[in-house]
N, C-alpha and C. Protein backbone atom coordinates (compact mmCIF):
# COMPACT_ATOMS: atom_id res chain seq x y z
N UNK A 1 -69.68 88.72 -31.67
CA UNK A 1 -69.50 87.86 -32.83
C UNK A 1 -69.41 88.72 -34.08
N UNK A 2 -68.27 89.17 -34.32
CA UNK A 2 -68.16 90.05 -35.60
C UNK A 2 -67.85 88.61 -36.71
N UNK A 3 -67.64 87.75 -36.75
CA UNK A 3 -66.87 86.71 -37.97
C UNK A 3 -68.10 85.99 -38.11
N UNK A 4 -68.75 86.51 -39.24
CA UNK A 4 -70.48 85.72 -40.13
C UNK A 4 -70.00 84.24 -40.13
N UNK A 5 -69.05 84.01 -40.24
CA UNK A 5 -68.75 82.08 -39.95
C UNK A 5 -69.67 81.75 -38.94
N UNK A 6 -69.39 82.60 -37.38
CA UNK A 6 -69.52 82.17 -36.17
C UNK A 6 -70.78 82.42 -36.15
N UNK A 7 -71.31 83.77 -36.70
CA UNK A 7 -72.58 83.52 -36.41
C UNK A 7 -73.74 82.64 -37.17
N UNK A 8 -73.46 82.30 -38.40
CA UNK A 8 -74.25 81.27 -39.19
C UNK A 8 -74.22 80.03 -38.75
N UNK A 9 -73.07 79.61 -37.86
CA UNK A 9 -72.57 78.10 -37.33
C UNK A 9 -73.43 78.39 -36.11
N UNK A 10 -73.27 79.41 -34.80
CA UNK A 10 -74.18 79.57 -34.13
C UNK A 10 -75.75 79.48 -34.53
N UNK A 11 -76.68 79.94 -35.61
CA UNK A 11 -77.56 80.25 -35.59
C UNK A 11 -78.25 78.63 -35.91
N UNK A 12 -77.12 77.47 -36.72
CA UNK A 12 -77.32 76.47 -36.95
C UNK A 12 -77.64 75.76 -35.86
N UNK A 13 -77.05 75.30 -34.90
CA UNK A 13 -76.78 74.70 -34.06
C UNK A 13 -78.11 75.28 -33.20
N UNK A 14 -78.50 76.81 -33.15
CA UNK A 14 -79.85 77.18 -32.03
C UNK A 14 -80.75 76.65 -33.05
N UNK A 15 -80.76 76.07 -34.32
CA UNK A 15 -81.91 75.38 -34.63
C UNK A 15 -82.03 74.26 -34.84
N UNK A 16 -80.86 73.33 -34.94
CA UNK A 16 -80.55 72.10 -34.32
C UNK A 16 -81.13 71.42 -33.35
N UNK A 17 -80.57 72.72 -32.12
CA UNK A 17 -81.22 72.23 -30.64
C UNK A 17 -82.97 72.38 -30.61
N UNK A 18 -83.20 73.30 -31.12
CA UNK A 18 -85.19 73.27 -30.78
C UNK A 18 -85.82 72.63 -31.92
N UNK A 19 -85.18 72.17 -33.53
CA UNK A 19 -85.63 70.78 -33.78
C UNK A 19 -85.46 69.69 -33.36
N UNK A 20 -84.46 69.56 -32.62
CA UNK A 20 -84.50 68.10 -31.32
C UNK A 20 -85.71 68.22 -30.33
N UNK A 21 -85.30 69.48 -29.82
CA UNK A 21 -86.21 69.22 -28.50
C UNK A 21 -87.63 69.13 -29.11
N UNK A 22 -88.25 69.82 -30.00
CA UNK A 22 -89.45 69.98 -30.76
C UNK A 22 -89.75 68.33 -31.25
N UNK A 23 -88.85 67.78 -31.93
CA UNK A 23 -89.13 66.24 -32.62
C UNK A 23 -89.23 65.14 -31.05
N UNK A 24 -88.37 65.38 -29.97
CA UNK A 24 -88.84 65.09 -28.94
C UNK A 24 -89.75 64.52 -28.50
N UNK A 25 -90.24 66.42 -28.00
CA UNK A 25 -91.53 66.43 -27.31
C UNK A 25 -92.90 65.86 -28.30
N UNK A 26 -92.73 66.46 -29.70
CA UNK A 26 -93.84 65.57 -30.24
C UNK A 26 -93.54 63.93 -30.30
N UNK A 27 -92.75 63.48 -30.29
CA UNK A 27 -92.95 61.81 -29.91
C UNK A 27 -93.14 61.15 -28.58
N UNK A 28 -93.14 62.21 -27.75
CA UNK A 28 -93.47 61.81 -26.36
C UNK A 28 -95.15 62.40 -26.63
N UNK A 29 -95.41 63.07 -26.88
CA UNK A 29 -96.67 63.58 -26.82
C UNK A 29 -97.65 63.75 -27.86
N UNK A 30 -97.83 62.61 -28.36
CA UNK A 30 -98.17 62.78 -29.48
C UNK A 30 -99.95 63.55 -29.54
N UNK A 31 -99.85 64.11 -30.48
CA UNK A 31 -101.79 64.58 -30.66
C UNK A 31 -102.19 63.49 -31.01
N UNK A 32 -103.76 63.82 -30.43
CA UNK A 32 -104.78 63.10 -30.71
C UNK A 32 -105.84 63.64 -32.00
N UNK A 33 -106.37 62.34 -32.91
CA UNK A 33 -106.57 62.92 -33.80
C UNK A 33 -107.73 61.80 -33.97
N UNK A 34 -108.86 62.61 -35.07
CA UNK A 34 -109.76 61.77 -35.60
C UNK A 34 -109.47 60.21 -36.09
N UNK A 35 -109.81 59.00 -35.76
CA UNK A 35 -108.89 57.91 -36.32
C UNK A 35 -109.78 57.50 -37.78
N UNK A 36 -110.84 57.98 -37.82
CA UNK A 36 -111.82 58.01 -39.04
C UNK A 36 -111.24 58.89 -40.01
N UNK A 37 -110.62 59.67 -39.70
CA UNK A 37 -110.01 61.15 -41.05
C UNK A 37 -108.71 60.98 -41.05
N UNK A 38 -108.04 59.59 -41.23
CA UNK A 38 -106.50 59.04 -41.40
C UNK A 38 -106.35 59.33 -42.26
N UNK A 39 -106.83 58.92 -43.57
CA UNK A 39 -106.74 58.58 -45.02
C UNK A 39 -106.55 60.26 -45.47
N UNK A 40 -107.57 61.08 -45.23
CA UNK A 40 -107.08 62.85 -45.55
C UNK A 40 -105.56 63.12 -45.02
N UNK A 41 -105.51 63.34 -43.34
CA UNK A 41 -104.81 63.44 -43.27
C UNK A 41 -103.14 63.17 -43.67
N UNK A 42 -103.02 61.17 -44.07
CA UNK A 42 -101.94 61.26 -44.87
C UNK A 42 -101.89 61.83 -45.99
N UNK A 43 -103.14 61.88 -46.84
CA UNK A 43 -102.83 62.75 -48.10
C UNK A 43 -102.05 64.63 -48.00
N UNK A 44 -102.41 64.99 -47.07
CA UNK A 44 -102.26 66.30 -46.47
C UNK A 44 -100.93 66.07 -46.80
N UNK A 45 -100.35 65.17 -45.58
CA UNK A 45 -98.85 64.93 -45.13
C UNK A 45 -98.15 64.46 -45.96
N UNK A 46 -98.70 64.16 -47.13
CA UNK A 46 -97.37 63.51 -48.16
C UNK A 46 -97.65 64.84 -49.59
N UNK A 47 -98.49 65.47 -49.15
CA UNK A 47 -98.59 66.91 -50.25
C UNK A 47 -97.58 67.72 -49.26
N UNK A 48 -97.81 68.21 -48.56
CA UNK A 48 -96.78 68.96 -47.65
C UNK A 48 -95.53 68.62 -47.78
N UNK A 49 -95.20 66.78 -47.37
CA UNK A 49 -93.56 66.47 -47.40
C UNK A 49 -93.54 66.49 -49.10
N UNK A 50 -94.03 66.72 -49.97
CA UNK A 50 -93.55 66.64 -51.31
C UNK A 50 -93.00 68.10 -51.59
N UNK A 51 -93.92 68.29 -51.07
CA UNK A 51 -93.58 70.48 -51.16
C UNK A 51 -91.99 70.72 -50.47
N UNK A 52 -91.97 70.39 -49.48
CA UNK A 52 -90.96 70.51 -48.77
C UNK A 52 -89.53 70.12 -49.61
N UNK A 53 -89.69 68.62 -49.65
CA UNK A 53 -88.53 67.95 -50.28
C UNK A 53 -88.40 68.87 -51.66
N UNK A 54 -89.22 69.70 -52.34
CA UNK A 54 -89.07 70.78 -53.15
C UNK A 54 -88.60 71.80 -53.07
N UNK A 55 -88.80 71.89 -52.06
CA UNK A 55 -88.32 73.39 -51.15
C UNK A 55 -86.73 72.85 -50.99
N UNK A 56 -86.12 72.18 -50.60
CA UNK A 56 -85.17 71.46 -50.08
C UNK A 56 -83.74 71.32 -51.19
N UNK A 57 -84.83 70.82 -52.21
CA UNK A 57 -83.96 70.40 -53.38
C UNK A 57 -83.60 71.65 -54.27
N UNK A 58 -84.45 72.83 -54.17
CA UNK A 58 -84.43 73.83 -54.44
C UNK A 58 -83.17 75.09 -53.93
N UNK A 59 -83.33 75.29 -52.43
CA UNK A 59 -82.28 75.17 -51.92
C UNK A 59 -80.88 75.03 -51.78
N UNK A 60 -80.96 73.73 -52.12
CA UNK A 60 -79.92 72.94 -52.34
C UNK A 60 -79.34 73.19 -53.62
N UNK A 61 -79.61 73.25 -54.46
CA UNK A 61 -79.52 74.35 -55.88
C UNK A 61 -79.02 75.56 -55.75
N UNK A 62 -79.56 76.21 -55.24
CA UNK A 62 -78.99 77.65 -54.77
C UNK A 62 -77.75 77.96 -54.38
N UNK A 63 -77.58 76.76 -52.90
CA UNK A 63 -76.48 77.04 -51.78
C UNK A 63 -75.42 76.62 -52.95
N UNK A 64 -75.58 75.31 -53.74
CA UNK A 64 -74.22 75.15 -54.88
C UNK A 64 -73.82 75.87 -55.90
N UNK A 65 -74.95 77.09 -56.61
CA UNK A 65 -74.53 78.06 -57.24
C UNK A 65 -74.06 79.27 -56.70
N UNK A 66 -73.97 79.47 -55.29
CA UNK A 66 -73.37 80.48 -54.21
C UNK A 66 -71.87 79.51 -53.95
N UNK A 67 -71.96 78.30 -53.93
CA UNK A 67 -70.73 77.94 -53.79
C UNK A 67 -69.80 78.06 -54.80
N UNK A 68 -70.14 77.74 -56.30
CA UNK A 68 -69.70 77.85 -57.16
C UNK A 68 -69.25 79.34 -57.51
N UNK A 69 -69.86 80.34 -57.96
CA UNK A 69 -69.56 81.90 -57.61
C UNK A 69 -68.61 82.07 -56.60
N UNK A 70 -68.52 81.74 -55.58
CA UNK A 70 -67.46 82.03 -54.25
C UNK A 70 -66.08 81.12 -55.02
N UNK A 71 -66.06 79.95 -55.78
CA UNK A 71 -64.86 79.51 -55.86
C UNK A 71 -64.60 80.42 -57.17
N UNK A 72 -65.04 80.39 -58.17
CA UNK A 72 -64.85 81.41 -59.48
C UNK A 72 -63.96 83.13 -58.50
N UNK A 73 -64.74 83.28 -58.00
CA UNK A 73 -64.30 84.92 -57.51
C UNK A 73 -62.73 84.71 -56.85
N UNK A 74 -62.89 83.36 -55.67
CA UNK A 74 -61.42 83.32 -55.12
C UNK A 74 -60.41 83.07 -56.31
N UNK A 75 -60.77 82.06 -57.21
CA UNK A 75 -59.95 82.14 -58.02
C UNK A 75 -59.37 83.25 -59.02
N UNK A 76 -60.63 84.10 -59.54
CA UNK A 76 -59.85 85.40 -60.35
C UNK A 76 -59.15 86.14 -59.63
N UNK A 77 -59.26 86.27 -58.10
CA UNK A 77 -58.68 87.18 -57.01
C UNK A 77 -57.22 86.91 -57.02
N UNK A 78 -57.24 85.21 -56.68
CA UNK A 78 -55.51 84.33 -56.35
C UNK A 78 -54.72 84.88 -57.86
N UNK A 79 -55.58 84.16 -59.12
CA UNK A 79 -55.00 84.74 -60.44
C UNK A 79 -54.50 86.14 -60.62
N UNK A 80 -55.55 87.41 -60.12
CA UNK A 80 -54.84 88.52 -60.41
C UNK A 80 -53.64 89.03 -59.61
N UNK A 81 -53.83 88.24 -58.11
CA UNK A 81 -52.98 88.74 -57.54
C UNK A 81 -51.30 88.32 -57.62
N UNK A 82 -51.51 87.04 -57.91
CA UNK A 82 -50.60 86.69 -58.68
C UNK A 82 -49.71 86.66 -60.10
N UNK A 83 -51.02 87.85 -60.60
CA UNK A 83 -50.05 88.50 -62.06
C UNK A 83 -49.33 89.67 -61.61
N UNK A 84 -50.17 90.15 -60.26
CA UNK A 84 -49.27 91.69 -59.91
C UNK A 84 -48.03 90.80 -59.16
N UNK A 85 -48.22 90.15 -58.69
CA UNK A 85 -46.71 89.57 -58.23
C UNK A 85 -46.18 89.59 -58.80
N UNK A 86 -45.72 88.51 -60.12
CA UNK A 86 -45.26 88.72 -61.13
C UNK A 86 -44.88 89.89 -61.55
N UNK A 87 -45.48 90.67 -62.03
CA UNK A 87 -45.40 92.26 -62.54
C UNK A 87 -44.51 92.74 -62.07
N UNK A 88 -44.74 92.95 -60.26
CA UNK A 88 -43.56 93.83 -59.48
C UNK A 88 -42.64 93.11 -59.66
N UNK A 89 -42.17 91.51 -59.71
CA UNK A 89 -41.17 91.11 -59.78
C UNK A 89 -40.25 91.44 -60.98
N UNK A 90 -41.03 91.27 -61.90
CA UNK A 90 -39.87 91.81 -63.17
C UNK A 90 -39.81 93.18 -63.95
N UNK A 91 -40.32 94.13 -62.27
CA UNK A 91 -40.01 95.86 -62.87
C UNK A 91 -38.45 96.12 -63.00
N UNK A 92 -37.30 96.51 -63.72
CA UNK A 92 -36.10 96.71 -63.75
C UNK A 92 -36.26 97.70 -62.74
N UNK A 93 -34.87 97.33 -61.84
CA UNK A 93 -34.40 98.06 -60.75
C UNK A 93 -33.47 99.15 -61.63
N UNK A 94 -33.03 99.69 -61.10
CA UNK A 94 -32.08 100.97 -61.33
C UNK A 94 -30.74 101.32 -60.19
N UNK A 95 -30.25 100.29 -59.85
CA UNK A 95 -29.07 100.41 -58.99
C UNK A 95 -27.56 100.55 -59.69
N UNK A 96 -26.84 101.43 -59.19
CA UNK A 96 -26.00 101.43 -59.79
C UNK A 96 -25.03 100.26 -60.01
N UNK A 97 -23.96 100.37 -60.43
CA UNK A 97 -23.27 99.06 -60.11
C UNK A 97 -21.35 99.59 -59.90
């Protein structure tokens, strides 16, 4: 796998598959837990999923200012390369006649 496409699309998909199988197996199997220490525990779990969805949104911020940069760059690239087009096109030839 030399083409970083293939391997980032690969590496997606191997974590795809073992958050399935992982979300799965914990709903088939669920733990057993104090039923007296509910009330902590959701507090835990909605500090954690708040963190997360932070983490997430954060992220998500990032990946669109990497996207943005990648379209800026293709574009000065297409632009310059298309002024040297230009350029060579209207160097005067020198043929006789």
């Amino acid at each position: 796998m030399h083409d970083p496409s293939k391997l980032i699309v690969a590496i997606v998909a191997i974590m795809a598959i073992t958050y399935s199988i992982r979300t799965y197996i914990s709903a088939a199997f669920p733990r057993r837990r104090d039923r007296g220490d509910k009330e902590s525990i959701t507090t835990a779990a909605d500090a954690r999923l708040s963190r997360l969805e932070q983490a997430v949104d954060a992220i998500a911020l990032e990946i669109e200012r990497i996207s943005e940069g990648q379209r800026f760059t293709t574009k000065l690239l297409s632009e310059r390369a298309q002024q040297k087009n230009n350029a060579v096109a209207e160097l005067p030839t020198h043929t006789p006649t």
